[in-house]
PDB file of N, CA and C in Angstrom:
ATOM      1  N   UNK A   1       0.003   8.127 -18.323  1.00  0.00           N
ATOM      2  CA  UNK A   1       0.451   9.401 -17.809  1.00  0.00           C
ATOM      3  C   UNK A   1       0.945   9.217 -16.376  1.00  0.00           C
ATOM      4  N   UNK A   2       2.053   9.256 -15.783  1.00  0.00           N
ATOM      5  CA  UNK A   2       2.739   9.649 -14.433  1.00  0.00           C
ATOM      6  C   UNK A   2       2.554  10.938 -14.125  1.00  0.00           C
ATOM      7  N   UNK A   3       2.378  11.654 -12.815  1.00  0.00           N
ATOM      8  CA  UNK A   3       2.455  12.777 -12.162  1.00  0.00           C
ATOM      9  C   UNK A   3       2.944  12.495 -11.291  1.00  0.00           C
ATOM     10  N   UNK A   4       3.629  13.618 -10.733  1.00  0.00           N
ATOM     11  CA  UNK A   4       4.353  13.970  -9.367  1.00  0.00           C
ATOM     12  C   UNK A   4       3.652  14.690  -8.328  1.00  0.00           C
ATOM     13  N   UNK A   5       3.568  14.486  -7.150  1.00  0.00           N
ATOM     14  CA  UNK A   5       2.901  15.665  -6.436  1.00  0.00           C
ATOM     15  C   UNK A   5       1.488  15.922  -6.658  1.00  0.00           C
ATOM     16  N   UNK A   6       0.840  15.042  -7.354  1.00  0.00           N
ATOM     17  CA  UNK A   6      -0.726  15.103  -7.677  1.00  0.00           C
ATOM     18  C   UNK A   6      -1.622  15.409  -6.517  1.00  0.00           C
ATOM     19  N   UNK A   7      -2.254  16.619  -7.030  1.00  0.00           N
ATOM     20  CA  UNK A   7      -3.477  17.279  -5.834  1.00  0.00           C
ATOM     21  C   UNK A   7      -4.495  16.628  -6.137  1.00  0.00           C
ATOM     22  N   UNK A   8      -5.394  16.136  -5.561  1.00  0.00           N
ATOM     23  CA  UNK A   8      -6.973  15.619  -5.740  1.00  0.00           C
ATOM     24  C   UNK A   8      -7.575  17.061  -5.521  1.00  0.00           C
ATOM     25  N   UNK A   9      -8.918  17.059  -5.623  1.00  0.00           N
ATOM     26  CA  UNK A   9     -10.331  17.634  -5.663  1.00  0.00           C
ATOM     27  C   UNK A   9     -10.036  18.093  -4.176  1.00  0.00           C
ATOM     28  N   UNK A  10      -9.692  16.967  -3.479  1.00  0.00           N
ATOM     29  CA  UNK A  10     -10.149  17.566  -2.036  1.00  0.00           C
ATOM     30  C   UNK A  10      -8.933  17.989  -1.338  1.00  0.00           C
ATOM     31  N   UNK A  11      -8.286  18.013  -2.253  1.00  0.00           N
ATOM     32  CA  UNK A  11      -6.691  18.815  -1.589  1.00  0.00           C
ATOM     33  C   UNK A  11      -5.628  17.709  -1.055  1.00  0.00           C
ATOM     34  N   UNK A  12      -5.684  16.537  -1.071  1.00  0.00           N
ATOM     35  CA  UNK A  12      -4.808  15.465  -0.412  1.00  0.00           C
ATOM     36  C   UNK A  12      -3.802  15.123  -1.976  1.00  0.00           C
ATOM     37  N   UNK A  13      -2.960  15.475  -0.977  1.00  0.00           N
ATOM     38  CA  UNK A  13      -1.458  15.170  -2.281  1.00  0.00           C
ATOM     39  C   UNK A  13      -1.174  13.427  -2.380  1.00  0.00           C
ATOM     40  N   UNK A  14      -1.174  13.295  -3.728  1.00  0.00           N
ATOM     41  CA  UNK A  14      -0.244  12.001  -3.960  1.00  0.00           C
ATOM     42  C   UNK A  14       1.245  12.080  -4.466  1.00  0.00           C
ATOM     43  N   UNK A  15       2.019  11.472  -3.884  1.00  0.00           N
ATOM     44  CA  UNK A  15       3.331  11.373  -4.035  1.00  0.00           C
ATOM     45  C   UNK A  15       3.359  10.726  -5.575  1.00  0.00           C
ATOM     46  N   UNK A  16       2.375  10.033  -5.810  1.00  0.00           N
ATOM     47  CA  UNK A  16       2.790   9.665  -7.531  1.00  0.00           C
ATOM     48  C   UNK A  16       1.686   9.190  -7.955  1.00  0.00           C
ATOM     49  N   UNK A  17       1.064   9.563  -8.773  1.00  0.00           N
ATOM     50  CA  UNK A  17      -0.487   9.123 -10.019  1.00  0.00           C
ATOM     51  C   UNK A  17       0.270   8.953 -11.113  1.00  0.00           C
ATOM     52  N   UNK A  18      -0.451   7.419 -11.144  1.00  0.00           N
ATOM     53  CA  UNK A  18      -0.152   6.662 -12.469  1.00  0.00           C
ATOM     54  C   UNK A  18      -1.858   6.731 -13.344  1.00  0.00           C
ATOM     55  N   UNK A  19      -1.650   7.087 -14.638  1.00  0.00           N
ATOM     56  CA  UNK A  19      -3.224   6.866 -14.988  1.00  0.00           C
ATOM     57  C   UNK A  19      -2.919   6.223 -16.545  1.00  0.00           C
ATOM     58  N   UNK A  20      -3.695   5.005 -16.453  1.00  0.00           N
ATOM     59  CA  UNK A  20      -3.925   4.969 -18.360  1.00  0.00           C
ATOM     60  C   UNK A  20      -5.100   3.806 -18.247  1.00  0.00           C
ATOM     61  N   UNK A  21      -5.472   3.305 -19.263  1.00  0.00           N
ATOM     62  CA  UNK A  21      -6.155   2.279 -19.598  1.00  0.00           C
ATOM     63  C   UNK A  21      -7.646   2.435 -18.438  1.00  0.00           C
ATOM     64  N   UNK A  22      -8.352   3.674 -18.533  1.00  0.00           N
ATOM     65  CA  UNK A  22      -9.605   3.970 -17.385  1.00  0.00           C
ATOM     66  C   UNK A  22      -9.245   3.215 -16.435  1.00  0.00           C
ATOM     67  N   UNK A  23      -7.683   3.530 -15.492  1.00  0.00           N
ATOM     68  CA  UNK A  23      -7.400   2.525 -13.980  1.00  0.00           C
ATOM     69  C   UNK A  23      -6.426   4.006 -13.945  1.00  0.00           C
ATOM     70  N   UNK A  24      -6.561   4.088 -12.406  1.00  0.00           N
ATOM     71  CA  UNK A  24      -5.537   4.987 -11.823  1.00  0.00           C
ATOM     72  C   UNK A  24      -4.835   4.021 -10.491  1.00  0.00           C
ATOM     73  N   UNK A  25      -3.672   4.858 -10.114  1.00  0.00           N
ATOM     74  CA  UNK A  25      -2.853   4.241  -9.250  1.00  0.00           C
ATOM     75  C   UNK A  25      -2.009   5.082  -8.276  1.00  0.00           C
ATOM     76  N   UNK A  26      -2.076   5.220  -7.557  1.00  0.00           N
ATOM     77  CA  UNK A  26      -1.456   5.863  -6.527  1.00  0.00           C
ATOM     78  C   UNK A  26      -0.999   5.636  -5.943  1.00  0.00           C
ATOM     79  N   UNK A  27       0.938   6.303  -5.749  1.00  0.00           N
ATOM     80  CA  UNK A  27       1.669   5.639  -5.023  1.00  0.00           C
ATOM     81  C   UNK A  27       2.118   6.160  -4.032  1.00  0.00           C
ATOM     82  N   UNK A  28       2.442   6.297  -2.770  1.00  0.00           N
ATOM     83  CA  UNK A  28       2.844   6.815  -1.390  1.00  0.00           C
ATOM     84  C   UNK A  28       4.108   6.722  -1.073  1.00  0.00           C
ATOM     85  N   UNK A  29       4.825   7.473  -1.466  1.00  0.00           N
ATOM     86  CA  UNK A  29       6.325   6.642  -0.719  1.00  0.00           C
ATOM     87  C   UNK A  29       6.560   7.602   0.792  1.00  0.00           C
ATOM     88  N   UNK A  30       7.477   6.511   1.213  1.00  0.00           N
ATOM     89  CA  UNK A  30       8.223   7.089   3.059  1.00  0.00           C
ATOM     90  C   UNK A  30       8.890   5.777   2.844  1.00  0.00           C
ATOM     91  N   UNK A  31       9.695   7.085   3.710  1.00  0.00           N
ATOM     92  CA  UNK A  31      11.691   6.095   3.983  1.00  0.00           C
ATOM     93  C   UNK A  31      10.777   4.496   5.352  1.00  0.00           C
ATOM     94  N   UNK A  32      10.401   5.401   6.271  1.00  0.00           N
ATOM     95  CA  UNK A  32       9.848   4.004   7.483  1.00  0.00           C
ATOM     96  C   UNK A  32       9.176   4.236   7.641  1.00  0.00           C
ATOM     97  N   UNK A  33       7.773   5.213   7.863  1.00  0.00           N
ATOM     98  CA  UNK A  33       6.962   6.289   8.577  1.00  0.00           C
ATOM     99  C   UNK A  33       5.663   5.055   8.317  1.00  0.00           C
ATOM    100  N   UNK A  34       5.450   3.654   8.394  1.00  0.00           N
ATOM    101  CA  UNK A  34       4.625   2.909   8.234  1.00  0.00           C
ATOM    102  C   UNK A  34       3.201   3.648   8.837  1.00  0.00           C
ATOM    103  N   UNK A  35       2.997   4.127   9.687  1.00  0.00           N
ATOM    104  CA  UNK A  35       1.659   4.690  10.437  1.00  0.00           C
ATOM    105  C   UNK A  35       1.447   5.825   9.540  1.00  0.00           C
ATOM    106  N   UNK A  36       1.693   6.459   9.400  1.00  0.00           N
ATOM    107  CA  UNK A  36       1.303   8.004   8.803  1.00  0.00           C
ATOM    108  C   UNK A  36       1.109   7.243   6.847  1.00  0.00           C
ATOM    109  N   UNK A  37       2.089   5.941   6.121  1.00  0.00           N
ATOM    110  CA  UNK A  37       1.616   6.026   4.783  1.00  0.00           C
ATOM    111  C   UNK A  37       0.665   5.376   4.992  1.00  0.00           C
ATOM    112  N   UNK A  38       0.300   4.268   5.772  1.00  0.00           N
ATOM    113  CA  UNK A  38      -1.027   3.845   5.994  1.00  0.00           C
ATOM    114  C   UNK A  38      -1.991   4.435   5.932  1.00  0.00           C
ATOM    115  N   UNK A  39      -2.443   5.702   7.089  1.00  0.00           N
ATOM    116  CA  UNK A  39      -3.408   6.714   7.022  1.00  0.00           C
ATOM    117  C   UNK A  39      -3.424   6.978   5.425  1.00  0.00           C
ATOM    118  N   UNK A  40      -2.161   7.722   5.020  1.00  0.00           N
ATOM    119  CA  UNK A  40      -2.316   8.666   3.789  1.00  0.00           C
ATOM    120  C   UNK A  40      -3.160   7.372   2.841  1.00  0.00           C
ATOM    121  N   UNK A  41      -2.739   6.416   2.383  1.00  0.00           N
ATOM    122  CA  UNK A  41      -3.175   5.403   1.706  1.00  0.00           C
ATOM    123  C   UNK A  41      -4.341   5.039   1.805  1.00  0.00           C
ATOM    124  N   UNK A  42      -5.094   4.647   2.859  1.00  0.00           N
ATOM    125  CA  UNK A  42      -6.277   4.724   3.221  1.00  0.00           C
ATOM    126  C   UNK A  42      -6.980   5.639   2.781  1.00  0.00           C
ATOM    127  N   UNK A  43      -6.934   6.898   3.243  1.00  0.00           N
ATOM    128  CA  UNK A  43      -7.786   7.903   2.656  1.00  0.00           C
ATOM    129  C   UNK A  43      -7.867   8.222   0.932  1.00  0.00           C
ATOM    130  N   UNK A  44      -6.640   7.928   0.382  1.00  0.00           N
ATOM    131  CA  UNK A  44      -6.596   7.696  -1.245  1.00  0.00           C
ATOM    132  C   UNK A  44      -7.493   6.657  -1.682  1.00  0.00           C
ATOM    133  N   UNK A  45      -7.623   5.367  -0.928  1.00  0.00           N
ATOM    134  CA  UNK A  45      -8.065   4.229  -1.142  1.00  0.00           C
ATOM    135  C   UNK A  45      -9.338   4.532  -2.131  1.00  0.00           C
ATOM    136  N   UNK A  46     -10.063   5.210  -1.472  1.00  0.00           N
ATOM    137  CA  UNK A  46     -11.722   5.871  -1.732  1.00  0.00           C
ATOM    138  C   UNK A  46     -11.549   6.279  -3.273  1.00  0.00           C
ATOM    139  N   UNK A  47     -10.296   7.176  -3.234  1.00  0.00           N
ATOM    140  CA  UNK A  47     -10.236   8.049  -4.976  1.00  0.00           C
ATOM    141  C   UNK A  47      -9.668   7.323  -6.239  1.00  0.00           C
ATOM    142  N   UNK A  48      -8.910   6.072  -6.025  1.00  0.00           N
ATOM    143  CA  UNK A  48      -8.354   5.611  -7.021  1.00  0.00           C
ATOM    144  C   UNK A  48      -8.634   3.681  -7.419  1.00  0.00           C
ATOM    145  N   UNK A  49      -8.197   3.703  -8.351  1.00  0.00           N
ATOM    146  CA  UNK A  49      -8.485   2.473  -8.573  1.00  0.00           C
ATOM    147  C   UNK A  49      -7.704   1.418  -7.816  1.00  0.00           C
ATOM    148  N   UNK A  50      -6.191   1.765  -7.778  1.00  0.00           N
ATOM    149  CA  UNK A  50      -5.121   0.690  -6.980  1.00  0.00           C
ATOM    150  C   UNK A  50      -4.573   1.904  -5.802  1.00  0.00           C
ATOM    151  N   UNK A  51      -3.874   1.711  -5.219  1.00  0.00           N
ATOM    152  CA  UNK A  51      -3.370   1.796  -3.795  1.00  0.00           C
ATOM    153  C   UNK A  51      -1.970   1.420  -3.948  1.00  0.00           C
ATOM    154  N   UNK A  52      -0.746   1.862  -3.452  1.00  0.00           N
ATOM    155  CA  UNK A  52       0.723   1.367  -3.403  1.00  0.00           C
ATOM    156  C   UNK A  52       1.260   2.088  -2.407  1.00  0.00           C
ATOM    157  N   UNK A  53       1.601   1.228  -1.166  1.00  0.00           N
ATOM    158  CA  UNK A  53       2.542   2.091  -0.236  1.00  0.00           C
ATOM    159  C   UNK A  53       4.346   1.468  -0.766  1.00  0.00           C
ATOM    160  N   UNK A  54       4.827   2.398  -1.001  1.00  0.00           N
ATOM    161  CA  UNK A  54       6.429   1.711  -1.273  1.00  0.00           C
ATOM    162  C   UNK A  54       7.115   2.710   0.058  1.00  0.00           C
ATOM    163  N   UNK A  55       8.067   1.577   0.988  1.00  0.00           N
ATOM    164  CA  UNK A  55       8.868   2.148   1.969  1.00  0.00           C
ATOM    165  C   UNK A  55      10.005   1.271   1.387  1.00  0.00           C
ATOM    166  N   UNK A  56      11.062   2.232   2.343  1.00  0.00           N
ATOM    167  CA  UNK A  56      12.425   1.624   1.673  1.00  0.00           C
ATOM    168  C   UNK A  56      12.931   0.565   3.262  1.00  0.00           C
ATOM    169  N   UNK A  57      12.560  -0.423   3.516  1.00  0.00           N
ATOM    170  CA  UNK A  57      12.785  -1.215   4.438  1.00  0.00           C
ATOM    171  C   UNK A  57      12.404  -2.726   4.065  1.00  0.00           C
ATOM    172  N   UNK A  58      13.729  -3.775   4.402  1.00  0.00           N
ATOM    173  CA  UNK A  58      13.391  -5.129   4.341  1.00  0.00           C
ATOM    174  C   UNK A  58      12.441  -5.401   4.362  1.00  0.00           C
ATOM    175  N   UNK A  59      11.842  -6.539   3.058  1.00  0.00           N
ATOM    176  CA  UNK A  59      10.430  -7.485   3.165  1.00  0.00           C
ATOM    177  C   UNK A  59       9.985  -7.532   4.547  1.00  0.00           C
ATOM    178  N   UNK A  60      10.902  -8.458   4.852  1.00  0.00           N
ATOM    179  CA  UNK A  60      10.574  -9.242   6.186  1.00  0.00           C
ATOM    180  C   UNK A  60      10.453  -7.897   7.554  1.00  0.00           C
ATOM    181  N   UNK A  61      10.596  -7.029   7.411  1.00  0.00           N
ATOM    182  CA  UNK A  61      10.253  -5.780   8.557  1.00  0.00           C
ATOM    183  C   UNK A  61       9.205  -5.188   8.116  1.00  0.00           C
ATOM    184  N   UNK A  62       8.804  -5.002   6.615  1.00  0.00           N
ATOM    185  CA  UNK A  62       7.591  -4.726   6.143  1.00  0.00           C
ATOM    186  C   UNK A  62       6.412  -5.608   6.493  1.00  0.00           C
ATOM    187  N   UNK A  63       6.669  -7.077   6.477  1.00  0.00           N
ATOM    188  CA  UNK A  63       5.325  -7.971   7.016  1.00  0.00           C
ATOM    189  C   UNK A  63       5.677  -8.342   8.213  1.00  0.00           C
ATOM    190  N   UNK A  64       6.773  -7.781   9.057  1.00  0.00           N
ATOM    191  CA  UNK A  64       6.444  -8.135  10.915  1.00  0.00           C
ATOM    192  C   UNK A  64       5.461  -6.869  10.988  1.00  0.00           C
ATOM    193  N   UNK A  65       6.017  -5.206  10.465  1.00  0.00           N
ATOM    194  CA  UNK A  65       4.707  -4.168  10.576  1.00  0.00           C
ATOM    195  C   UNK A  65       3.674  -4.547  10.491  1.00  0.00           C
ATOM    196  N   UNK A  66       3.267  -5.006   9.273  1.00  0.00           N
ATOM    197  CA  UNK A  66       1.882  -5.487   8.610  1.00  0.00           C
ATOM    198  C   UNK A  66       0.729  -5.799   9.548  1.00  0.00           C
ATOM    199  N   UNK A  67       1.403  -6.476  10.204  1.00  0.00           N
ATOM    200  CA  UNK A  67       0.508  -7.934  11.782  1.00  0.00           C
ATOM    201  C   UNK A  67      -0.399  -6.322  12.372  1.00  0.00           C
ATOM    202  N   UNK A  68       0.334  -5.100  12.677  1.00  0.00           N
ATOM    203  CA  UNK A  68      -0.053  -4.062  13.361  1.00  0.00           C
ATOM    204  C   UNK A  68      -1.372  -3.135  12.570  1.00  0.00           C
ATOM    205  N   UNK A  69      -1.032  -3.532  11.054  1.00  0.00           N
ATOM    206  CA  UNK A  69      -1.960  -2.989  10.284  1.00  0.00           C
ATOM    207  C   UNK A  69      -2.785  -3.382   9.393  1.00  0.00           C
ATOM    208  N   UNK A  70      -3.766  -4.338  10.001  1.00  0.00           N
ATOM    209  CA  UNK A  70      -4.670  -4.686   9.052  1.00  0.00           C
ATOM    210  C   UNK A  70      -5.914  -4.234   8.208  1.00  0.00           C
ATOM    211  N   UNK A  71      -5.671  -2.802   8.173  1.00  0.00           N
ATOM    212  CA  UNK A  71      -6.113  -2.301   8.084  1.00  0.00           C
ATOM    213  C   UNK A  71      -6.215  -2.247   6.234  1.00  0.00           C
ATOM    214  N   UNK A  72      -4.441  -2.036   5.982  1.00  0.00           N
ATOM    215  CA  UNK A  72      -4.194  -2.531   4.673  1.00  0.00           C
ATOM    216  C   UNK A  72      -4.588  -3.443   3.943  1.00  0.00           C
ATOM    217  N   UNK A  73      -5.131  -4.666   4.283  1.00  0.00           N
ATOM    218  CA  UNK A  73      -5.583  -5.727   3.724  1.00  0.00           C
ATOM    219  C   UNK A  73      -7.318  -5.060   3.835  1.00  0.00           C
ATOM    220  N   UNK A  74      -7.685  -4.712   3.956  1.00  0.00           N
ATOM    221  CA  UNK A  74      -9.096  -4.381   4.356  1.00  0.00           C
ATOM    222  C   UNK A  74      -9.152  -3.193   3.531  1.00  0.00           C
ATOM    223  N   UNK A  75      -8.148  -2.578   2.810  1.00  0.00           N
ATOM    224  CA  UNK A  75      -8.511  -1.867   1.691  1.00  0.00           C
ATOM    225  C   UNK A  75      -7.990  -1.675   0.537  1.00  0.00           C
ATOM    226  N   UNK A  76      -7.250  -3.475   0.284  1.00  0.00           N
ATOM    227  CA  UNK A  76      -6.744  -3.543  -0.870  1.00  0.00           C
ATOM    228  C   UNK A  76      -5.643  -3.217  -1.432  1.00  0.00           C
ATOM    229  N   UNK A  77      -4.624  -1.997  -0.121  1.00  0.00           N
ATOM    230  CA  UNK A  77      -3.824  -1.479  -0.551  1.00  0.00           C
ATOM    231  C   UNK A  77      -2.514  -2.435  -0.875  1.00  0.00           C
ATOM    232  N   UNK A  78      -1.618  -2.127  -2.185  1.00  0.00           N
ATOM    233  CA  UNK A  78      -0.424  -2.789  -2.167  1.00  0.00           C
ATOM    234  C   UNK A  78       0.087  -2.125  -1.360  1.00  0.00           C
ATOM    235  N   UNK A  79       1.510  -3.196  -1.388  1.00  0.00           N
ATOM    236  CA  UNK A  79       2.868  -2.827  -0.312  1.00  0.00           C
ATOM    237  C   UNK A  79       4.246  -3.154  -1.062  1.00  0.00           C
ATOM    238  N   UNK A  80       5.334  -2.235  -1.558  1.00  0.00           N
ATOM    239  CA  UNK A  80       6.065  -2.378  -2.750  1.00  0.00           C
ATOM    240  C   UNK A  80       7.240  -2.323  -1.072  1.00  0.00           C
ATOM    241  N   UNK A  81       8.390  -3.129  -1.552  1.00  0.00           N
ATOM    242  CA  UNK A  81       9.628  -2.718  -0.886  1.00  0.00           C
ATOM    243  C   UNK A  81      10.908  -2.201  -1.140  1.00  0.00           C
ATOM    244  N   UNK A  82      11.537  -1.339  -1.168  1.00  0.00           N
ATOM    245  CA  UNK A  82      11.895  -0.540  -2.745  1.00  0.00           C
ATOM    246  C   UNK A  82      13.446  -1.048  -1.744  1.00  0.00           C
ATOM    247  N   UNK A  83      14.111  -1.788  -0.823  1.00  0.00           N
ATOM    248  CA  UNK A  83      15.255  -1.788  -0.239  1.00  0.00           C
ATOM    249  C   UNK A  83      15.020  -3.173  -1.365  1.00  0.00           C
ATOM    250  N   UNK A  84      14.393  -3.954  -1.131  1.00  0.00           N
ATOM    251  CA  UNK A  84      14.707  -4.954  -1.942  1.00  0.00           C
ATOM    252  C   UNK A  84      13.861  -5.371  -3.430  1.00  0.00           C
ATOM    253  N   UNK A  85      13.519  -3.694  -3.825  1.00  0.00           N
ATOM    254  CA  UNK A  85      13.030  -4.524  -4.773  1.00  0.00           C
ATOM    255  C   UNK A  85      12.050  -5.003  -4.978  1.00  0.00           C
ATOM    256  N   UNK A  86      11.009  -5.504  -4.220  1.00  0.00           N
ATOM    257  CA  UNK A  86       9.982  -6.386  -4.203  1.00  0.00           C
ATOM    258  C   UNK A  86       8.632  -6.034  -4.045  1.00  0.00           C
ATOM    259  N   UNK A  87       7.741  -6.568  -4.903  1.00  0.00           N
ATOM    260  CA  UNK A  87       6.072  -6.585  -3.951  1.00  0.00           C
ATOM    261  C   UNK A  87       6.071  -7.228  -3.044  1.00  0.00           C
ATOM    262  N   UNK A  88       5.639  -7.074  -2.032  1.00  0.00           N
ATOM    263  CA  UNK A  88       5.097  -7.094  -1.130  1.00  0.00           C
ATOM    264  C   UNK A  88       4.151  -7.819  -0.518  1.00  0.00           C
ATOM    265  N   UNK A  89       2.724  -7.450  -1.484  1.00  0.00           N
ATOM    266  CA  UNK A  89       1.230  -7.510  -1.571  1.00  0.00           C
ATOM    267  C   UNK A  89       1.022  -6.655  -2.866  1.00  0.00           C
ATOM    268  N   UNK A  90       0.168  -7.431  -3.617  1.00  0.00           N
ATOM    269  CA  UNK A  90       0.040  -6.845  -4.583  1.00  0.00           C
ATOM    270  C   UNK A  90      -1.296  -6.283  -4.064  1.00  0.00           C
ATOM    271  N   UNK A  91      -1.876  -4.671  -4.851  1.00  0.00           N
ATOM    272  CA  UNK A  91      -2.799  -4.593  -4.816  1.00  0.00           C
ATOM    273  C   UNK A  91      -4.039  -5.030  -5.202  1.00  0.00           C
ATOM    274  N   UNK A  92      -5.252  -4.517  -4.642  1.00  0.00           N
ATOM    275  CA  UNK A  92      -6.480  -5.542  -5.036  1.00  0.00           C
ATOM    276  C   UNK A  92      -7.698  -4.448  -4.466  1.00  0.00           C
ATOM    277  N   UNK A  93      -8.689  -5.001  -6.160  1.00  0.00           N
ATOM    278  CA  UNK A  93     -10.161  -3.969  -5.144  1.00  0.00           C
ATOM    279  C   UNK A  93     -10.716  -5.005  -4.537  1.00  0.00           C
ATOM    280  N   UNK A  94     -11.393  -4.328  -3.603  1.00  0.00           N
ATOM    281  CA  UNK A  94     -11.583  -4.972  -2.001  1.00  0.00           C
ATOM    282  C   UNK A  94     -12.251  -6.378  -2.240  1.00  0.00           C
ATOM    283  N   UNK A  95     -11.789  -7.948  -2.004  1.00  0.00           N
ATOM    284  CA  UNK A  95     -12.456  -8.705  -1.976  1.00  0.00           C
ATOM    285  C   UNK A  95     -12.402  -8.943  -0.756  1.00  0.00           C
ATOM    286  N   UNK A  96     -13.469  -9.850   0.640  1.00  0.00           N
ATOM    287  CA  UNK A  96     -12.936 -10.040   1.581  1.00  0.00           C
ATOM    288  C   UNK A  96     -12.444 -11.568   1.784  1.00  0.00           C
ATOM    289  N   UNK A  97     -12.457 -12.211   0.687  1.00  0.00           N
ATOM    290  CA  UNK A  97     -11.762 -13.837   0.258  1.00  0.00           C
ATOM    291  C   UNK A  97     -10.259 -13.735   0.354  1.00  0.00           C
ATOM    292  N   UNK A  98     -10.029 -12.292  -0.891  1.00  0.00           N
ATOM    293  CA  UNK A  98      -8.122 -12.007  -0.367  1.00  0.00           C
ATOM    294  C   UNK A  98      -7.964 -11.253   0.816  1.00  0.00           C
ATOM    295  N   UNK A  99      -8.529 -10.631   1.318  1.00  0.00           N
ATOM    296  CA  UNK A  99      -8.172  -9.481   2.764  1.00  0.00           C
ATOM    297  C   UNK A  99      -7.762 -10.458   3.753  1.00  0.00           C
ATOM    298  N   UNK A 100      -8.792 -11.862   3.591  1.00  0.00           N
ATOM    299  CA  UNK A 100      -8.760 -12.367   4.817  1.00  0.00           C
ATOM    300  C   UNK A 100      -7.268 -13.401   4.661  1.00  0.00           C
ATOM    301  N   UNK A 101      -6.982 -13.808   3.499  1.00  0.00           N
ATOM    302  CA  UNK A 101      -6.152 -14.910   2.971  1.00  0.00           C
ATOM    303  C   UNK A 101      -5.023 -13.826   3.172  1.00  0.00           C
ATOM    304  N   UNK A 102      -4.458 -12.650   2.980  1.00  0.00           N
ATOM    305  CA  UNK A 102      -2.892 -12.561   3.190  1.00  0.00           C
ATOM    306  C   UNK A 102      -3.185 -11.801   5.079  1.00  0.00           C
ATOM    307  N   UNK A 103      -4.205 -12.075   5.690  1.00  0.00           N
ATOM    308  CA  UNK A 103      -3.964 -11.598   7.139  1.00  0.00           C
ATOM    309  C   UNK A 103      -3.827 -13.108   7.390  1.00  0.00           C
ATOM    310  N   UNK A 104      -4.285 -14.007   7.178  1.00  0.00           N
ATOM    311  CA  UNK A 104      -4.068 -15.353   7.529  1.00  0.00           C
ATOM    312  C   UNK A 104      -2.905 -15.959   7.522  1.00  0.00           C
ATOM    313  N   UNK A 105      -1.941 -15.312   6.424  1.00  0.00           N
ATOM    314  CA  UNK A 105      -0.442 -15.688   5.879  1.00  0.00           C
ATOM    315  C   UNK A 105       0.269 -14.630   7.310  1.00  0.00           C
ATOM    316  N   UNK A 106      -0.395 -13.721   7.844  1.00  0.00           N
ATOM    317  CA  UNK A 106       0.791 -13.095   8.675  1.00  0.00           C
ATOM    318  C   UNK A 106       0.941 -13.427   9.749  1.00  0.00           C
ATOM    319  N   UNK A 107      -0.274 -14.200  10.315  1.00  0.00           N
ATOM    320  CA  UNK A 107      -0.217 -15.155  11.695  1.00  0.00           C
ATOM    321  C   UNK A 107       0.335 -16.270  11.207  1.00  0.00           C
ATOM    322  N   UNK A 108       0.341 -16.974  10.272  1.00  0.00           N
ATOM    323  CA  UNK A 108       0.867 -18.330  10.426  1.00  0.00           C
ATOM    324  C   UNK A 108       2.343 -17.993  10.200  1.00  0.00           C
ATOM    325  N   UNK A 109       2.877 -17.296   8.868  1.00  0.00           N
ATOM    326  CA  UNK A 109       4.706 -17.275   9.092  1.00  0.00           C
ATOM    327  C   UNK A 109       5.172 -16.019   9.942  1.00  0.00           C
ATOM    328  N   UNK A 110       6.224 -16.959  10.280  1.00  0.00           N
ATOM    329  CA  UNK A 110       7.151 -16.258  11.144  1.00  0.00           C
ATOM    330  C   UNK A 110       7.933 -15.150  10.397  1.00  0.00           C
ATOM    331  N   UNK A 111       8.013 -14.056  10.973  1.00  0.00           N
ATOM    332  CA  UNK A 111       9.112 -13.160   9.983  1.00  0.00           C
ATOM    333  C   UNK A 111       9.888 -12.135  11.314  1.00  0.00           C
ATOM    334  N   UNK A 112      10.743 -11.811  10.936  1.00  0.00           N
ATOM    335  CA  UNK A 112      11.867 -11.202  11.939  1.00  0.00           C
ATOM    336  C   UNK A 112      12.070 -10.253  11.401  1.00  0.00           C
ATOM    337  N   UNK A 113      12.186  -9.338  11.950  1.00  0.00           N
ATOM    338  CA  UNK A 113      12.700  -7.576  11.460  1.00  0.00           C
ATOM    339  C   UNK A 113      14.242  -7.528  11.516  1.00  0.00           C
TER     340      UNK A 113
END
């Protein structure tokens, strides 16, 4: 089942609920607004099974942001890039073996916005 505009219990809108197979998924989209889908994502984090922020901006400007928000890795959330197409980061429930392994990948490569 897909929904649009999905209200939770506690009143926080999702831009898109995916549900089947007892797993839900929630997706966030914004054109750049990286700080504000973060928050929103975060606070979903708690209600659903997966996490997806999709912005419409280059990979490589999506993981120079990233370095600023590690916050994302610390709650599993994916990161879709809908300019090109691509994951990102796939999502994940919280291990801190992967949280720490793709913050480790953002200090060591170089990426340019």
């Amino acid at each position: 089942t897909v929904r649009t505009h999905y209200r939770t219990v506690d009143g926080l809108e999702v831009d898109v609920l995916v549900e089947g197979q007892r797993k839900t998924v929630a997706i966030e989209l914004k054109e750049t607004d990286i700080s504000k889908v973060v928050q929103q994502a975060i606070e979903r984090s708690r209600l659903f099974n997966y996490v997806y922020i999709v912005l419409d901006m280059r990979v490589s400007s999506i993981l120079s942001a990233l370095r600023s928000y590690p916050e994302v890795f610390d709650h599993g959330i994916g990161v879709v890039s809908s300019r090109d197409d691509s994951v990102v980061v796939q999502a994940y429930r919280f291990r801190k073996d992967e949280s720490r392994r793709y913050k480790n990948l953002l200090q060591v490569i170089p990426f340019e916005a």
